[in-house]
Protein backbone atom coordinates (compact mmCIF):
# COMPACT_ATOMS: atom_id res chain seq x y z
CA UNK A 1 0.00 0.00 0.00
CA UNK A 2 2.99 2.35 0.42
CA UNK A 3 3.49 1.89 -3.48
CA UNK A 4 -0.04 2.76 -3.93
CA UNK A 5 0.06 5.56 -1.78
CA UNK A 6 3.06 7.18 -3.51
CA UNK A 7 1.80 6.50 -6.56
CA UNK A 8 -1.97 8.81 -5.67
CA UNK A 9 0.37 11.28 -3.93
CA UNK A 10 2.35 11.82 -7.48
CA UNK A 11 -1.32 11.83 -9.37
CA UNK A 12 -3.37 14.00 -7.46
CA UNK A 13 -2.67 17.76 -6.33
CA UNK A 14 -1.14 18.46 -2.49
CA UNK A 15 -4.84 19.78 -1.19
CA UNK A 16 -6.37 16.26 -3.06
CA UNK A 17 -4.07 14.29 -1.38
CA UNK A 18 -4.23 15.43 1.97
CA UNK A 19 -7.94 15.33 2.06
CA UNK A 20 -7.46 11.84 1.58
CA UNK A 21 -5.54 11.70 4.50
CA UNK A 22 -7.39 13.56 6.61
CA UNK A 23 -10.44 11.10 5.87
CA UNK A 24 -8.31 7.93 6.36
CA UNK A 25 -7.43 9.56 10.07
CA UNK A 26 -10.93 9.83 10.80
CA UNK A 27 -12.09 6.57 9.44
CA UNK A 28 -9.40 5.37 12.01
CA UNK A 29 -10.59 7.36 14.43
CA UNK A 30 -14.10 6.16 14.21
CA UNK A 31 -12.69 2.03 14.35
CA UNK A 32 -11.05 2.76 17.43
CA UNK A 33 -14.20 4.74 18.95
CA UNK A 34 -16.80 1.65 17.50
CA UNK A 35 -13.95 -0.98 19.06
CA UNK A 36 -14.12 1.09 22.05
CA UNK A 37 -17.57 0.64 22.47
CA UNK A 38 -18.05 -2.53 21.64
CA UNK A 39 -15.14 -3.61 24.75
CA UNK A 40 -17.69 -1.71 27.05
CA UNK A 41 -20.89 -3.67 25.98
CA UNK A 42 -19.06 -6.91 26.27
CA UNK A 43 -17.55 -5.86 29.56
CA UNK A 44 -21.46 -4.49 30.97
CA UNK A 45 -23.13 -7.36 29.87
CA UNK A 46 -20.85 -9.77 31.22
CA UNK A 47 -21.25 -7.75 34.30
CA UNK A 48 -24.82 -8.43 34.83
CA UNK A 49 -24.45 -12.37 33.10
CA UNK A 50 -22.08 -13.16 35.96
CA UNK A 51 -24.77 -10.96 38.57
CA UNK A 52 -27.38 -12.81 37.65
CA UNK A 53 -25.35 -16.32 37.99
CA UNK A 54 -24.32 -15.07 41.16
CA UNK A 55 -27.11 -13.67 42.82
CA UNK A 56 -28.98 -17.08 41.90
CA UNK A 57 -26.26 -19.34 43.41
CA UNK A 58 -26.17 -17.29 46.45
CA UNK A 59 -30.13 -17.90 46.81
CA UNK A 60 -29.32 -21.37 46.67
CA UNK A 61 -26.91 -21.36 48.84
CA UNK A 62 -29.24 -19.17 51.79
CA UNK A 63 -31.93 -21.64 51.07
CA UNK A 64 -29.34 -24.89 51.64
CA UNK A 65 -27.20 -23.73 54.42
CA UNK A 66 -29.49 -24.21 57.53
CA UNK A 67 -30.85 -27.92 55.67
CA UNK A 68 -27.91 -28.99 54.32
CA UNK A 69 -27.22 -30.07 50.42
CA UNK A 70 -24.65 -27.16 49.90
CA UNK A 71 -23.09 -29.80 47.21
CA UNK A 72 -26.30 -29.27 45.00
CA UNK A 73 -25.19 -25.24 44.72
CA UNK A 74 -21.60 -25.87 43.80
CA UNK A 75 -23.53 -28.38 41.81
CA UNK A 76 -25.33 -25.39 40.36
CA UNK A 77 -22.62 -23.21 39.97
CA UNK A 78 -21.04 -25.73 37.80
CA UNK A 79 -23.92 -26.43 35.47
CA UNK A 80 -24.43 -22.51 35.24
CA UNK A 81 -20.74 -21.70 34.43
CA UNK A 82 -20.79 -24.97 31.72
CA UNK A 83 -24.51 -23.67 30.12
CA UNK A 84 -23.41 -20.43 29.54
CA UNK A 85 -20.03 -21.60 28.06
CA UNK A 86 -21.68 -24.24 25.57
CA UNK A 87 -24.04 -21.42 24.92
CA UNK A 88 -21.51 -19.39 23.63
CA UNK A 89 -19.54 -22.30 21.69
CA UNK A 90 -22.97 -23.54 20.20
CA UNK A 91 -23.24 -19.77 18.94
CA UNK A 92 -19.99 -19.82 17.29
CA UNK A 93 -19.61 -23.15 15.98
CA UNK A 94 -22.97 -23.03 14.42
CA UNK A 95 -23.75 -19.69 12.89
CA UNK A 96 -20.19 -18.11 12.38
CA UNK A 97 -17.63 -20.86 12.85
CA UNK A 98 -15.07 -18.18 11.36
CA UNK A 99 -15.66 -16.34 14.87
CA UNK A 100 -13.66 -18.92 16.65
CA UNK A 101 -10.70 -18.16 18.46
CA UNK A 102 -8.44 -14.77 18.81
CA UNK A 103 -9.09 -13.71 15.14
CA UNK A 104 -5.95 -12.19 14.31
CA UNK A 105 -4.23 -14.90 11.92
CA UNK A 106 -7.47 -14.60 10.10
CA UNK A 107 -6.71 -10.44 10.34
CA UNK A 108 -3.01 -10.59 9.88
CA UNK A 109 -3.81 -12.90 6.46
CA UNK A 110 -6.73 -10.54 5.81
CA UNK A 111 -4.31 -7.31 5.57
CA UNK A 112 -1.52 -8.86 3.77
CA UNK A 113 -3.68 -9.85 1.03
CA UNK A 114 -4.82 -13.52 1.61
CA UNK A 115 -8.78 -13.73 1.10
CA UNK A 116 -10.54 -15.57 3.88
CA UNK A 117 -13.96 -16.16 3.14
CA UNK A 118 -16.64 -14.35 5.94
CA UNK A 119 -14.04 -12.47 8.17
CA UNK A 120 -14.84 -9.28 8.15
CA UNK A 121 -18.79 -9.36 7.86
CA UNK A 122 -20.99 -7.58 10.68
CA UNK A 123 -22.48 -11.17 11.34
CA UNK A 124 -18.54 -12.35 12.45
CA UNK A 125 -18.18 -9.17 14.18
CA UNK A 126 -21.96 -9.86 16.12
CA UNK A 127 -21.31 -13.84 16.88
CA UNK A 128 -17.55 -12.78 18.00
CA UNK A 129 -19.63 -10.77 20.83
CA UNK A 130 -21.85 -13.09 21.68
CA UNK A 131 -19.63 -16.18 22.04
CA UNK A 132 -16.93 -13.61 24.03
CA UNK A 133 -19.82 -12.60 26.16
CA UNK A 134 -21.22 -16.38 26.70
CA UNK A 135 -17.59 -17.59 27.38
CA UNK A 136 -16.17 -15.12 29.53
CA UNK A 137 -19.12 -14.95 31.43
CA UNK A 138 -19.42 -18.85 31.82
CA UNK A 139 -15.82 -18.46 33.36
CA UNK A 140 -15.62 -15.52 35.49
CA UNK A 141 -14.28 -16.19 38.88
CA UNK A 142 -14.79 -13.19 40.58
């Protein structure tokens, strides 16, 4: 792309050419603002996931301590934790199986010119969420 960019800079005028640039810093600027806000509604939602696991594990727990059967709310805690985890696998490996894992070899391949078929679709991007928010959640310790 450096070739390509040298190669606009020698066609185009100065003021052309650094309109260009000013719209490519922007377009940036907007990735990192939309990435931005995407880490916050992951990180909210798998706030309240794990509040919601919690708060009903705790119930159980109140309800077992004075009887006895504390075993059946780690028992709980387990099932919850493994739900929301195949929850967020089943998500991945059956609508967007491209979603799986870190995503940048796909990204690094992507950029250097090797087409990968459904990588950088909205649909990736929204089962990438998902399957991030099922997983962590499924797993959060604290």
């Amino acid at each position: 792309t450096l070739f390509r960019s040298m190669e606009e800079e020698r066609r185009i005028n100065h003021a052309t050419f650094r309109t260009v640039e000013i719209q490519r810093w922007v377009i940036c600027g907007f990735i990192g603002i939309i990435t931005g806000l995407i880490a916050c509604f992951i990180n909210i939602v798998v706030e309240q996931l794990a509040g919601i696991k919690y708060q009903i594990v705790k119930d159980n727990i109140d309800k077992f301590t004075n009887t006895g059967g504390l075993s059946f709310s780690l028992l709980l805690w387990a099932v919850l934790n493994s739900a929301l985890v195949v929850i967020g696998s089943i998500i991945v490996a059956y609508i967007e199986p491209v979603a799986a894992g870190s995503g940048i070899p796909q990204i690094k391949c992507f950029l250097n010119g090797v087409k990968i078929p459904h990588v950088v679709r909205l649909k990736t991007l929204v089962v990438k969420v998902f399957g991030v928010i099922f997983s962590v959640a499924g797993d959060r310790k604290s």
